[in-house]
Protein backbone atom coordinates (compact mmCIF):
# COMPACT_ATOMS: atom_id res chain seq x y z
CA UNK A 1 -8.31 31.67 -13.89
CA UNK A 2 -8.60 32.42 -10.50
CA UNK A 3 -5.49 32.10 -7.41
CA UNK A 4 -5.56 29.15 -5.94
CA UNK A 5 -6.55 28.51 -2.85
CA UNK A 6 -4.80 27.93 0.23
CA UNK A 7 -5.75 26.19 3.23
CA UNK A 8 -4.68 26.79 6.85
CA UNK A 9 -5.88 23.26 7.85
CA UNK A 10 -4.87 20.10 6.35
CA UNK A 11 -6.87 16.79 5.78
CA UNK A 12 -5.15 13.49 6.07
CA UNK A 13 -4.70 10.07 6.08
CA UNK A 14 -2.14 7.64 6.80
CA UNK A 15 -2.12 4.30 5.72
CA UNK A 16 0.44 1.70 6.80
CA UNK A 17 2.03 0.39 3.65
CA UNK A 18 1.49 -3.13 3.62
CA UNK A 19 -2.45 -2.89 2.98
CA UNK A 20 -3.77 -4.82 0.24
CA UNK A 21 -5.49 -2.01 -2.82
CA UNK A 22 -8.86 -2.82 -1.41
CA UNK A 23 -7.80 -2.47 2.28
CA UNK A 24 -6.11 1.34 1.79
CA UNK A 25 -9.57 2.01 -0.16
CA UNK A 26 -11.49 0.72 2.64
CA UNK A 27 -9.84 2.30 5.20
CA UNK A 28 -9.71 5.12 3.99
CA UNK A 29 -13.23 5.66 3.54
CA UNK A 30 -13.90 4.77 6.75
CA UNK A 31 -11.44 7.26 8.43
CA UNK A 32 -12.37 10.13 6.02
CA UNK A 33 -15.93 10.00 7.92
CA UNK A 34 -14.49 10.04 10.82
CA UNK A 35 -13.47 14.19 10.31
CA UNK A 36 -16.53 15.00 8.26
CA UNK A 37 -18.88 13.28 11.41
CA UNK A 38 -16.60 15.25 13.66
CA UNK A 39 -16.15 18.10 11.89
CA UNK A 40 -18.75 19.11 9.21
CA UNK A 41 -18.14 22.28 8.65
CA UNK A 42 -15.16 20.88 6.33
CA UNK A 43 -17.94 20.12 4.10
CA UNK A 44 -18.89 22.43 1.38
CA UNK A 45 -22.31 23.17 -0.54
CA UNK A 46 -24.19 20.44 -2.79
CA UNK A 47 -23.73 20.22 -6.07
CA UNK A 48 -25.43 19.99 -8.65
CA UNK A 49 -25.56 19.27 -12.11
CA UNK A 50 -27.02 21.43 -15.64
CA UNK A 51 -30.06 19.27 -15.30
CA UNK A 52 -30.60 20.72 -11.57
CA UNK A 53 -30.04 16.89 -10.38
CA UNK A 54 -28.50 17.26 -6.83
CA UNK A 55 -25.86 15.59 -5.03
CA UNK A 56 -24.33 15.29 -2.22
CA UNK A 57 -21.42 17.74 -0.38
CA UNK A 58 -18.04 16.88 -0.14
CA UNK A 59 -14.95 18.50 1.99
CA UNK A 60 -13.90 21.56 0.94
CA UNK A 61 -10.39 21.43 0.74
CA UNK A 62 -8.48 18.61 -0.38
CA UNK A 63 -7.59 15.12 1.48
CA UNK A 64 -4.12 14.17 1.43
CA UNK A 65 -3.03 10.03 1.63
CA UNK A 66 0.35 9.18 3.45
CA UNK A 67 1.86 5.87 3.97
CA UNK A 68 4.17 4.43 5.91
CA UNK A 69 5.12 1.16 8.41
CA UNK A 70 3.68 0.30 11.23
CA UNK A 71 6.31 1.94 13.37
CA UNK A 72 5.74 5.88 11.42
CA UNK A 73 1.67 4.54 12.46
CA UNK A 74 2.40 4.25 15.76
CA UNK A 75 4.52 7.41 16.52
CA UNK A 76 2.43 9.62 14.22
CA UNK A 77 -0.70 8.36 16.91
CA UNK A 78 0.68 9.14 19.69
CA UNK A 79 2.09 12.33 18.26
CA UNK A 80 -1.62 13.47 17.34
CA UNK A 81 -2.43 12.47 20.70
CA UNK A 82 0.04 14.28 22.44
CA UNK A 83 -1.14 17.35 19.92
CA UNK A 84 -4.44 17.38 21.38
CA UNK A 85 -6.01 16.44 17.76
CA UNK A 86 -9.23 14.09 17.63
CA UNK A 87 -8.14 11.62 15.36
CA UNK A 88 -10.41 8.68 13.77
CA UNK A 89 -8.46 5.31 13.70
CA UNK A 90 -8.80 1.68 12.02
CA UNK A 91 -7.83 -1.16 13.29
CA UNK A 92 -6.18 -4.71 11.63
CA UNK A 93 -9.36 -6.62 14.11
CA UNK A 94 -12.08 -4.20 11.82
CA UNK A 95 -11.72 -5.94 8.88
CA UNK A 96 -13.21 -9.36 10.43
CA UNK A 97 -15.86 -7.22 11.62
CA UNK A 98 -19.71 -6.36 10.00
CA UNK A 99 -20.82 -3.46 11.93
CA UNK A 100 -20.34 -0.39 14.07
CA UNK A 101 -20.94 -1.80 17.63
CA UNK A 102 -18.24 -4.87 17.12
CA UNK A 103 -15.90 -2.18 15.34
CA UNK A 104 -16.09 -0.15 18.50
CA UNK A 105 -15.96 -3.47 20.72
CA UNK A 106 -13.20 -4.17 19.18
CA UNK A 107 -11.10 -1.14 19.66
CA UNK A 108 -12.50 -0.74 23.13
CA UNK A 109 -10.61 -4.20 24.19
CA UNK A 110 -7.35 -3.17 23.67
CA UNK A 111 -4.95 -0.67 25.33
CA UNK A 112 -4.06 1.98 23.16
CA UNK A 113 -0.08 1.09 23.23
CA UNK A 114 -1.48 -2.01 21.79
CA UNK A 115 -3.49 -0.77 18.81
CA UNK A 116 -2.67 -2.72 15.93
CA UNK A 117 -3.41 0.63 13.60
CA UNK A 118 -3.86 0.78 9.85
CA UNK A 119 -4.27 3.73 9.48
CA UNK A 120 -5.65 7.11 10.73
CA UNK A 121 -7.27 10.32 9.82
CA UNK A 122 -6.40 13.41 11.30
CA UNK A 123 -7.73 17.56 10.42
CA UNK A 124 -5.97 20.46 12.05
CA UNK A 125 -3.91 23.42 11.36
CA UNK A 126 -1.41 22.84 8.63
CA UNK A 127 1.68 22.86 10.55
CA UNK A 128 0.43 20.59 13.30
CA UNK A 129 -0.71 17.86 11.36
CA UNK A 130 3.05 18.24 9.09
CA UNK A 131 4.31 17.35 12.42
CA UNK A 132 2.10 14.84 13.15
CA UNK A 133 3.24 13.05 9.49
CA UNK A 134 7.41 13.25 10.14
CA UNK A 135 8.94 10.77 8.65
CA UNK A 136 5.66 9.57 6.10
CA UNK A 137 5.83 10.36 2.65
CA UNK A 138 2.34 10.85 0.08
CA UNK A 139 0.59 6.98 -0.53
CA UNK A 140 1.59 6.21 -4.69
């Protein structure tokens, strides 16, 4: 068996912890293709199967879930922000909307003290994004 592999950077998400099952699944979905849009050099080689049937890529390293209230949210935003880190962010008003533009209208009408987040994906180097999560603890 071979060592195992460590990573300098770290994928995550944070969820706020009173999402419904189909809300964190959602979410985090949509935030996950935030980073690989952003960043797709995170993603690694198709695969493919004995029968030679191709499939997509996927990252390369793994994606770790965090949760935690709306108040850990808020301060681990602003500490990514204040980090330098692109982050991708969902909103409570994107789940009454159908589409990209209205998601984007929808973020773009309100100031960013006044994001009502759900949760966020970040990528950076390890101990950045640790920093970023204080006070969070892995999503069960």
């Amino acid at each position: 068996m071979s060592e195992p592999i460590r990573f300098d950077t770290k994928i995550a998400v944070l969820l706020r912890d009173d999402l419904a099952t189909w809300q964190r699944l959602n979410v985090t979905a949509f935030l996950v293709s935030g980073v690989a849009g952003a960043e797709p050099e995170l993603l690694g080689e198709e695969y493919s199967d004995a029968d030679g049937t191709r499939y997509l890529p996927m990252f390369r390293q793994p994606v770790l879930v965090f949760a935690g209230d709306r108040g850990t949210l808020t301060s681990a935003h602003a500490r990514a922000l204040a980090r330098g880190l692109r982050i991708s962010i969902f909103t409570q008003e994107l789940f009454g909307t159908g589409n990209d533009r209205d998601n984007r209208a929808a973020v773009r009408a309100v100031l960013r003290e006044k994001l009502d987040l759900v949760g966020l994906a970040l990528h950076g180097p390890r101990n950045v994004v640790d920093k970023v999560l204080k006070g969070t603890s892995l999503h069960r």
